[in-house]
C-alpha atoms as a PDB file:
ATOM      1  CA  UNK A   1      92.161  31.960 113.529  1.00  0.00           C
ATOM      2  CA  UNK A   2      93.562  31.816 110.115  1.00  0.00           C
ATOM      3  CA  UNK A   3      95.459  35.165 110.900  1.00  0.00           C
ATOM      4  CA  UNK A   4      97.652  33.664 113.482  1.00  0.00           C
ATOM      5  CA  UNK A   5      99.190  31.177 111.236  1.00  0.00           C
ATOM      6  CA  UNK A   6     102.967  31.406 110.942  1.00  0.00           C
ATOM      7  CA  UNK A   7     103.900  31.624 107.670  1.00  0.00           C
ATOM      8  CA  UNK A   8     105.854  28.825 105.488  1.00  0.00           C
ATOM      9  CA  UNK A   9     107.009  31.190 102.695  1.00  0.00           C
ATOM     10  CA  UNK A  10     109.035  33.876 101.694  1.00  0.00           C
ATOM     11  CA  UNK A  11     108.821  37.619 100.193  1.00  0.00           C
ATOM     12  CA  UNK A  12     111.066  39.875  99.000  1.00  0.00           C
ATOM     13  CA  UNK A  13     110.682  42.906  97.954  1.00  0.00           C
ATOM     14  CA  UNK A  14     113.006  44.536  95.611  1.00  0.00           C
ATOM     15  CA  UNK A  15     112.210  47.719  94.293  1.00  0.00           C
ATOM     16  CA  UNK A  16     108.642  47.464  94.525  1.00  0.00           C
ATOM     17  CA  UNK A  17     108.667  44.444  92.520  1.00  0.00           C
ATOM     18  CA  UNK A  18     107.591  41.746  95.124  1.00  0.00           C
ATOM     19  CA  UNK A  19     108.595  37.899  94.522  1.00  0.00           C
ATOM     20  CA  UNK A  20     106.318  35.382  96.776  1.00  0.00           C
ATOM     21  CA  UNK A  21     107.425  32.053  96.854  1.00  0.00           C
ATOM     22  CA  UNK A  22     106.208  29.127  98.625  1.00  0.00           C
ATOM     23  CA  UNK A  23     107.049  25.195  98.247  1.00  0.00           C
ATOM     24  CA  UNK A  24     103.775  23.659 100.165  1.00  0.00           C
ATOM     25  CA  UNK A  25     101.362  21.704  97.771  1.00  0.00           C
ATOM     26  CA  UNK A  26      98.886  22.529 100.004  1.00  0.00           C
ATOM     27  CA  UNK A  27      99.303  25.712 102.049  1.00  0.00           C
ATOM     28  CA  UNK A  28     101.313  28.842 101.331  1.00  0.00           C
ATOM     29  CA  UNK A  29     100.995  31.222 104.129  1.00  0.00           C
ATOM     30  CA  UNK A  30     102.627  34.931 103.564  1.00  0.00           C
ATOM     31  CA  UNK A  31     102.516  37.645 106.852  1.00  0.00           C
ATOM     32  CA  UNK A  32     102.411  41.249 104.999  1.00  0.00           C
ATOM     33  CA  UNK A  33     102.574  44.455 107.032  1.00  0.00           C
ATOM     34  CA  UNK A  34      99.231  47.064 104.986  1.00  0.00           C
ATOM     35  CA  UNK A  35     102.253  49.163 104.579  1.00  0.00           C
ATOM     36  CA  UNK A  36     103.976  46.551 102.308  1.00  0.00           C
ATOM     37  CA  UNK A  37     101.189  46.754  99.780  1.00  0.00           C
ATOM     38  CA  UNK A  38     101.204  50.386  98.850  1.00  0.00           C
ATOM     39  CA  UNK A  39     103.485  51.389  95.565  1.00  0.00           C
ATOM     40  CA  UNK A  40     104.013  48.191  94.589  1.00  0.00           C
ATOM     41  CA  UNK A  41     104.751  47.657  90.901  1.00  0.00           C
ATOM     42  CA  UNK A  42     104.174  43.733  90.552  1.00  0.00           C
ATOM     43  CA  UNK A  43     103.800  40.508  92.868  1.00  0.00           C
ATOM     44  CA  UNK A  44     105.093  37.693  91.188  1.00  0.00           C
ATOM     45  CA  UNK A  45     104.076  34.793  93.091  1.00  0.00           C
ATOM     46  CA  UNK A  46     105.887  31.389  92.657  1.00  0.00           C
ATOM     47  CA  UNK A  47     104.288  28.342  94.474  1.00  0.00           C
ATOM     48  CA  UNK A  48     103.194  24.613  93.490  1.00  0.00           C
ATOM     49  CA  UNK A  49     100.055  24.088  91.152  1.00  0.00           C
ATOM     50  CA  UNK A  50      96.941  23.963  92.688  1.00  0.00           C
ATOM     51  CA  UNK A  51      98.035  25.052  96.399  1.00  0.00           C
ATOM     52  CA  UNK A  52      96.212  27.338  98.277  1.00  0.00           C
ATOM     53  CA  UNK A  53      97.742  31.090  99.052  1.00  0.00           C
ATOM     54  CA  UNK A  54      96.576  32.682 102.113  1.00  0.00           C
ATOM     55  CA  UNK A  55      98.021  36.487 102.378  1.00  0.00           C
ATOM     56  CA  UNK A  56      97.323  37.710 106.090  1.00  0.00           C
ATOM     57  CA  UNK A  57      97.918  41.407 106.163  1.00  0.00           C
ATOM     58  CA  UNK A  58      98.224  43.165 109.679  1.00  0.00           C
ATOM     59  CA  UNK A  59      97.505  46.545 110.229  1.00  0.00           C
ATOM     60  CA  UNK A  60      94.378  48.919 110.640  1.00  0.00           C
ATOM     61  CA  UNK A  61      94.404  50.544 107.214  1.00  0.00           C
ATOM     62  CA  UNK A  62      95.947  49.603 103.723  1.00  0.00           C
ATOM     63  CA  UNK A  63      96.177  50.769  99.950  1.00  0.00           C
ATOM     64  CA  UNK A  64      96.263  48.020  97.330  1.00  0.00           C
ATOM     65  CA  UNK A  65      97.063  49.655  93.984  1.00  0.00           C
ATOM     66  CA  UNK A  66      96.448  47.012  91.572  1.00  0.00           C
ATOM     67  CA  UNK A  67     100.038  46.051  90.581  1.00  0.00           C
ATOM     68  CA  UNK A  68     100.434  43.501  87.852  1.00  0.00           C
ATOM     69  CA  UNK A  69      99.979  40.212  89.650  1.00  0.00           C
ATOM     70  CA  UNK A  70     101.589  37.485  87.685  1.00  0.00           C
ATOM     71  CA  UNK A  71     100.687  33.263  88.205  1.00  0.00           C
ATOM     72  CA  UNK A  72      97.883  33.887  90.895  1.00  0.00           C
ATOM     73  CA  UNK A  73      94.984  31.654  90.968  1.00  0.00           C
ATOM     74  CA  UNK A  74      92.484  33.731  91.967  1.00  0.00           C
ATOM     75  CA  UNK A  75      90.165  30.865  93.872  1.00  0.00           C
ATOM     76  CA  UNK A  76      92.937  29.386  95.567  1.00  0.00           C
ATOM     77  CA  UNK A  77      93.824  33.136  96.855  1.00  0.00           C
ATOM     78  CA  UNK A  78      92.721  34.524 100.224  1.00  0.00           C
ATOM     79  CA  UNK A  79      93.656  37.570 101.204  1.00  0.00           C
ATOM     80  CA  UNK A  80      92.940  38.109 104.908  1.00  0.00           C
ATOM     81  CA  UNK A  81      92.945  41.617 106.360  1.00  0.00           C
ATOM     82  CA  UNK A  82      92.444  40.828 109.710  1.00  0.00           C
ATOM     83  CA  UNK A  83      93.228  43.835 111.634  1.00  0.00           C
ATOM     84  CA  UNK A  84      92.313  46.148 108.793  1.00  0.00           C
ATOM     85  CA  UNK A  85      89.601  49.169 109.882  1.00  0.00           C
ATOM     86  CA  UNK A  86      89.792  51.002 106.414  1.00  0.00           C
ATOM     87  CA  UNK A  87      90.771  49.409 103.168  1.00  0.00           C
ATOM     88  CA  UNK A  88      91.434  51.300  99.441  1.00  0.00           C
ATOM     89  CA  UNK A  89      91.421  48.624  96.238  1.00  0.00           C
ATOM     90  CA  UNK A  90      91.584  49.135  92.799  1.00  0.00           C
ATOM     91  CA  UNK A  91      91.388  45.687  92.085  1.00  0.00           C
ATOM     92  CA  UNK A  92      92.739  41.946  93.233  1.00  0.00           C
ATOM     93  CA  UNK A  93      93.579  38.360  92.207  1.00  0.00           C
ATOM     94  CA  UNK A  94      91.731  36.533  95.101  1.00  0.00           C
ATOM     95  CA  UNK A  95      89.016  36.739  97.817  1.00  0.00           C
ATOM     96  CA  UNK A  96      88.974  39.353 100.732  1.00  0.00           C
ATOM     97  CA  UNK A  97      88.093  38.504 104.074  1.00  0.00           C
ATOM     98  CA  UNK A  98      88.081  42.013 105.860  1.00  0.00           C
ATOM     99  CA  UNK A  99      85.293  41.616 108.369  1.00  0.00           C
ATOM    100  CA  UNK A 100      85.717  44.841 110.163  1.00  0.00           C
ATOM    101  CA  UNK A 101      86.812  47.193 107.395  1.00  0.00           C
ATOM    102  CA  UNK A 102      85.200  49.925 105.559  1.00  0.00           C
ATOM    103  CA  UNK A 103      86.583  49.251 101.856  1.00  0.00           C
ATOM    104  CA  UNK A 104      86.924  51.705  99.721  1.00  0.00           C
ATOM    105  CA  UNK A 105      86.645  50.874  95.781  1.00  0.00           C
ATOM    106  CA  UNK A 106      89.084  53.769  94.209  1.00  0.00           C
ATOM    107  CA  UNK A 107      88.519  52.713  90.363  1.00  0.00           C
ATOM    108  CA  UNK A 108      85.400  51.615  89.190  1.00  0.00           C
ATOM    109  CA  UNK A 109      86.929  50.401  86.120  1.00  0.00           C
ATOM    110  CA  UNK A 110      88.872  47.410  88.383  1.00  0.00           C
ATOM    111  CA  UNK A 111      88.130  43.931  89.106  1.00  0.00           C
ATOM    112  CA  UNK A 112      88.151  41.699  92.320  1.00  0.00           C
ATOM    113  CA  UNK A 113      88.678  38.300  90.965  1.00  0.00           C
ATOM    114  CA  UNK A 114      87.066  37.227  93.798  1.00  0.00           C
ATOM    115  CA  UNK A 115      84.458  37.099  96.468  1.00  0.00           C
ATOM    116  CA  UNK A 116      84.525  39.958  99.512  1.00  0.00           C
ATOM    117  CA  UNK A 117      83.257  39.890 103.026  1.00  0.00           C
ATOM    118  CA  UNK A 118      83.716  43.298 104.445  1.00  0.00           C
ATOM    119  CA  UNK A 119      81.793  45.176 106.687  1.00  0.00           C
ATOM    120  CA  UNK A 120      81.099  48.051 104.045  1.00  0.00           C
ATOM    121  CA  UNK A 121      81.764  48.425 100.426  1.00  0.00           C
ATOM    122  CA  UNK A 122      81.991  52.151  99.146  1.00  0.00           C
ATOM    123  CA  UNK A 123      82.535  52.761  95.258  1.00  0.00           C
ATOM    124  CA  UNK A 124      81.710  50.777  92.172  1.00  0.00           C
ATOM    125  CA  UNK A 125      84.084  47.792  91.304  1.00  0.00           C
ATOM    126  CA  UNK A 126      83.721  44.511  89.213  1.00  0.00           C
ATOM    127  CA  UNK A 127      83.279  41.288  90.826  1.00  0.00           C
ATOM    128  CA  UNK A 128      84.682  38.431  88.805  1.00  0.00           C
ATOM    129  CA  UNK A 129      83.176  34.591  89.322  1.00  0.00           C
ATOM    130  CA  UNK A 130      86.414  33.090  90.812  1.00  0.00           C
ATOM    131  CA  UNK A 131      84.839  31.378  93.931  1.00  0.00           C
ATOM    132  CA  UNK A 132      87.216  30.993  96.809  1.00  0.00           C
ATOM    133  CA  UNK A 133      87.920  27.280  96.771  1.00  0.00           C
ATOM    134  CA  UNK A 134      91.074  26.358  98.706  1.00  0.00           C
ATOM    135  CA  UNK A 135      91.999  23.754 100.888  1.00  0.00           C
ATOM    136  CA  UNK A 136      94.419  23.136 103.787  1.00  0.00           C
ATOM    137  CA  UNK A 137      92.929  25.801 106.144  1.00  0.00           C
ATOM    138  CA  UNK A 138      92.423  24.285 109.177  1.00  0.00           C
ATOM    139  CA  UNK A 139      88.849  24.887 110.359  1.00  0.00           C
ATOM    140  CA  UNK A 140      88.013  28.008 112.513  1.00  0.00           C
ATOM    141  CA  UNK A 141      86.214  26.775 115.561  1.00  0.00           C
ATOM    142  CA  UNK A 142      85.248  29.283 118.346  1.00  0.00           C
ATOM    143  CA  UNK A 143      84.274  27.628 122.012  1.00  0.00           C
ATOM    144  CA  UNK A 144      80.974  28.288 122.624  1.00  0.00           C
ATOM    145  CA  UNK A 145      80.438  29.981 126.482  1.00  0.00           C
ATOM    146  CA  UNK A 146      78.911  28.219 128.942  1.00  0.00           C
ATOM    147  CA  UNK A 147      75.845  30.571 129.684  1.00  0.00           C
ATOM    148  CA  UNK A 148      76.929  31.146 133.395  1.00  0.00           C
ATOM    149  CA  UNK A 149      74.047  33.763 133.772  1.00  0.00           C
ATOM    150  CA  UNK A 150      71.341  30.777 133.284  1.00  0.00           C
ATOM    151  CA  UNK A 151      72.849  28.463 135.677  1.00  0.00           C
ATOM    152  CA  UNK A 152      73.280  31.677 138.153  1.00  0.00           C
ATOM    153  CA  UNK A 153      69.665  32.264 137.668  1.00  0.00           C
ATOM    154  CA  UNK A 154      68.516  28.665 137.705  1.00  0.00           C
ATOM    155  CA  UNK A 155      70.182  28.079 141.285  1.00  0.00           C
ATOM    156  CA  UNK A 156      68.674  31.357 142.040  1.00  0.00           C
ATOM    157  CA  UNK A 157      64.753  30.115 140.995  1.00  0.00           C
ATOM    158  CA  UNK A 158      65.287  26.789 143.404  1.00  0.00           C
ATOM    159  CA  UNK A 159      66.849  29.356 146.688  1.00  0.00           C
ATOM    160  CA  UNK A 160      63.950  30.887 146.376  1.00  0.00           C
ATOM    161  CA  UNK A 161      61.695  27.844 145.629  1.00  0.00           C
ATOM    162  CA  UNK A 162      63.303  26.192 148.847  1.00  0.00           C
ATOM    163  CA  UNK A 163      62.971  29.135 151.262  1.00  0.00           C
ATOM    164  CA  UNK A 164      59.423  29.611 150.154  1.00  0.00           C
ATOM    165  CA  UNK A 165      58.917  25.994 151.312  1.00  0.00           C
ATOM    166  CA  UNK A 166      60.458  26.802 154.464  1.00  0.00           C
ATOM    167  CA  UNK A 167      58.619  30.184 155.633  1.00  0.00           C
ATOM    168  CA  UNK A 168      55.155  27.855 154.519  1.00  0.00           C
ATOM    169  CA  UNK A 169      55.794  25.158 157.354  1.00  0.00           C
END
């Protein structure tokens, strides 16, 4: 899953004034702790034109204030809360992927430049047309089970069709 990508870029925080920087033309991958995001005063995030940003945030619950966010592109932004439970935002550059977290809008005067999959929205906030539309994510592929219960009953059916066979002669 995208979530267990190592990341390829730095961040520092200084002050609550976060700098994000990333040299890939293609894929900037930043690991965040939920508890990095709270009282933040600015991201300022420095990586090549045109490159995708994925943000994968770890933790059950986070707070995302709405700092001033400077040189995002918000449809080459992902933000992926994959552990996340419980979410608060007042706002974001960039899609959401949060698929098992109860967001929480906390200003409905904010904006989510950006699309959302959740697994519940509470609040009113703005959604702003910035599709998600970045590249060099490798695709998510999940191995499909062999249904072991159908072959289990299948070999079941012909014991049974065999030993009926046998108790007719």
């Amino acid at each position: 899953t995208w979530g267990a990508l190592a990341a390829n870029s730095s961040v520092v925080n200084s002050y609550g004034h976060v700098t994000l920087t990333g040299s890939s033309s293609s894929l900037n991958v930043f690991n965040l702790e939920a508890s990095q995001l709270s009282g933040l005063y600015s991201f300022n995030l420095n990586v090549p034109t045109g490159s995708t940003v994925l943000f994968n945030v770890s933790g059950t619950s986070g707070s995302f204030a709405y700092p001033s966010l400077s040189n995002f592109d918000a449809s080459k932004t992902l933000w992926n809360f994959k552990d996340a439970t419980t979410l608060s935002v007042n706002g974001l550059q960039g899609s959401i992927l949060a698929p098992f977290a109860a967001v929480t809008a906390t200003n409905s005067g904010q904006t989510i430049q950006g699309q959302m999959f959740a697994a519940s929205l509470n609040g009113g906030i703005n959604f702003g047309n910035a599709q998600f539309n970045g590249t060099g994510l490798p695709p998510v592929t999940n191995a499909v089970p062999e249904p072991a219960s159908m072959i289990a009953l299948g070999l079941g059916g012909l014991a049974l069709v065999r030993r009926r066979r046998a108790a007719k002669k």
